[in-house]
Protein backbone atom coordinates (compact mmCIF):
# COMPACT_ATOMS: atom_id res chain seq x y z
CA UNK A 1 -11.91 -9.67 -33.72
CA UNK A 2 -8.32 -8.94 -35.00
CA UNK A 3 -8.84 -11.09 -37.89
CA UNK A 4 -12.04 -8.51 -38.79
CA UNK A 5 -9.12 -5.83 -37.93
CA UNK A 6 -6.77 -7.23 -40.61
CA UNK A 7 -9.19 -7.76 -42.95
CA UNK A 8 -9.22 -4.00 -42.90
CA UNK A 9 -13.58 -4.36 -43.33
CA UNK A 10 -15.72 -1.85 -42.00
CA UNK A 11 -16.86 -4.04 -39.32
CA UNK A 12 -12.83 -4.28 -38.68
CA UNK A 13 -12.56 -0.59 -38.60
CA UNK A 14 -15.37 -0.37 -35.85
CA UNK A 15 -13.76 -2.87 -33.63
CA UNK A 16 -10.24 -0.94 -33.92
CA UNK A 17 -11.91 2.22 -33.33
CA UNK A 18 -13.25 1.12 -29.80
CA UNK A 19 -10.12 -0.81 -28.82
CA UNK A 20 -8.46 2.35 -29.68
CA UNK A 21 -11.25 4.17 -27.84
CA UNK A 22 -10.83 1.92 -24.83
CA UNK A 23 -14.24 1.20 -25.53
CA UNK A 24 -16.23 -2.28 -25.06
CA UNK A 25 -16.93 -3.49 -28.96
CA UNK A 26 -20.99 -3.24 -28.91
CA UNK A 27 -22.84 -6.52 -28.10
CA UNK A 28 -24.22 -6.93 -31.54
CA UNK A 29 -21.24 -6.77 -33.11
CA UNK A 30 -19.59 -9.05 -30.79
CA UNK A 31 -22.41 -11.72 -31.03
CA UNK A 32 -22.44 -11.62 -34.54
CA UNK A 33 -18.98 -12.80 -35.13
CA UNK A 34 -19.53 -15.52 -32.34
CA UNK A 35 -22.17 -17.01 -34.34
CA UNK A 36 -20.66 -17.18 -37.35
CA UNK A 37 -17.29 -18.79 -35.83
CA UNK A 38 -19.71 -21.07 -33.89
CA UNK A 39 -21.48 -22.34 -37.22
CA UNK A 40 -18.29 -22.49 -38.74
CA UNK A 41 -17.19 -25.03 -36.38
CA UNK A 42 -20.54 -26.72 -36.30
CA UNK A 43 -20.49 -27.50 -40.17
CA UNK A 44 -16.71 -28.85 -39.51
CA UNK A 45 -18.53 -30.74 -36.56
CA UNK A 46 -15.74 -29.58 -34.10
CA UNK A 47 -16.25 -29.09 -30.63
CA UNK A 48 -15.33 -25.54 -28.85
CA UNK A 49 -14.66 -24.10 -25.78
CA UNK A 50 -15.79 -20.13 -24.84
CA UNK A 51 -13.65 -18.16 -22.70
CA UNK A 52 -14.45 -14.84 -21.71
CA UNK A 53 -18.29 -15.07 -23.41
CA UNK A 54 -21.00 -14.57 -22.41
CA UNK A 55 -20.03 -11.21 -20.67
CA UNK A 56 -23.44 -9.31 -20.79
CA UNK A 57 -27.08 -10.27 -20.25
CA UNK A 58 -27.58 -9.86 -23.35
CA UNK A 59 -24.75 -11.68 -24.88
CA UNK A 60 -25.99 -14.77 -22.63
CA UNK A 61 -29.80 -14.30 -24.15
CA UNK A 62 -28.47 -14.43 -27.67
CA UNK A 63 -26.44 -18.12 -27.39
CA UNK A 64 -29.86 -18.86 -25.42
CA UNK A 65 -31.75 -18.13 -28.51
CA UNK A 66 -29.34 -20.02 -31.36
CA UNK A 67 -29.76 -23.35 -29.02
CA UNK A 68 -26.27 -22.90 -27.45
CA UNK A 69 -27.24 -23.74 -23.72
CA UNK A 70 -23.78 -24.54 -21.71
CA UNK A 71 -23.31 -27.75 -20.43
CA UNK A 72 -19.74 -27.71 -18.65
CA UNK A 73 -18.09 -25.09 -17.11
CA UNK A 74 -14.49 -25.09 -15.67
CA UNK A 75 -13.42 -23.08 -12.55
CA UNK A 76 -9.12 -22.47 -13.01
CA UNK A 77 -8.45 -21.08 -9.85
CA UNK A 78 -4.60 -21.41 -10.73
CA UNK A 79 -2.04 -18.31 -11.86
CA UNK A 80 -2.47 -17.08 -15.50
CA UNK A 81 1.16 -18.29 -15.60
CA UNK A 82 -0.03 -22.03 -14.36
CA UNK A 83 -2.89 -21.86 -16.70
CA UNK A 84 -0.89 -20.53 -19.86
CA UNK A 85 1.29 -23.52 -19.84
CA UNK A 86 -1.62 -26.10 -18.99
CA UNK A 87 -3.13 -25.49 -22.32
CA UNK A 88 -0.12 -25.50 -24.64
């Protein structure tokens, strides 16, 4: 999303409007830049991890519908400290 922001697009000035807002950035907009950074990494034929999405029903319906059924799922149950420097 802050790549949209710097981009300074419309779609960028909608998602800095409802962080500014303190407002959840609407589903549609959300799932829309999802899929396109998932089929971006798909035609590079990379593999990819989601954190932090699906969040909503409906966010969970849409990667239903493009295919994208999970097939692992990790469980940190460690300090955001522990987990920062697990993944660096």
């Amino acid at each position: 999303m802050n790549k949209e922001i710097s981009k300074k697009t419309d779609l960028g000035k909608t998602i800095e409007e409802c962080f500014h807002k303190l407002n959840y950035v609407p589903d549609e907009i959300v799932i829309d830049l999802v899929k396109r950074h998932l089929s971006a990494l798909d035609k590079d034929k990379k593999s990819f991890v989601l954190e932090g999405f699906p969040k909503t029903r409906t966010q969970g319906l849409s990667l239903q519908r493009e295919g994208i059924i999970p097939d692992t799922f990790l469980l940190l149950n460690l300090p955001d400290d522990e987990i920062v420097n697990c993944v660096q």
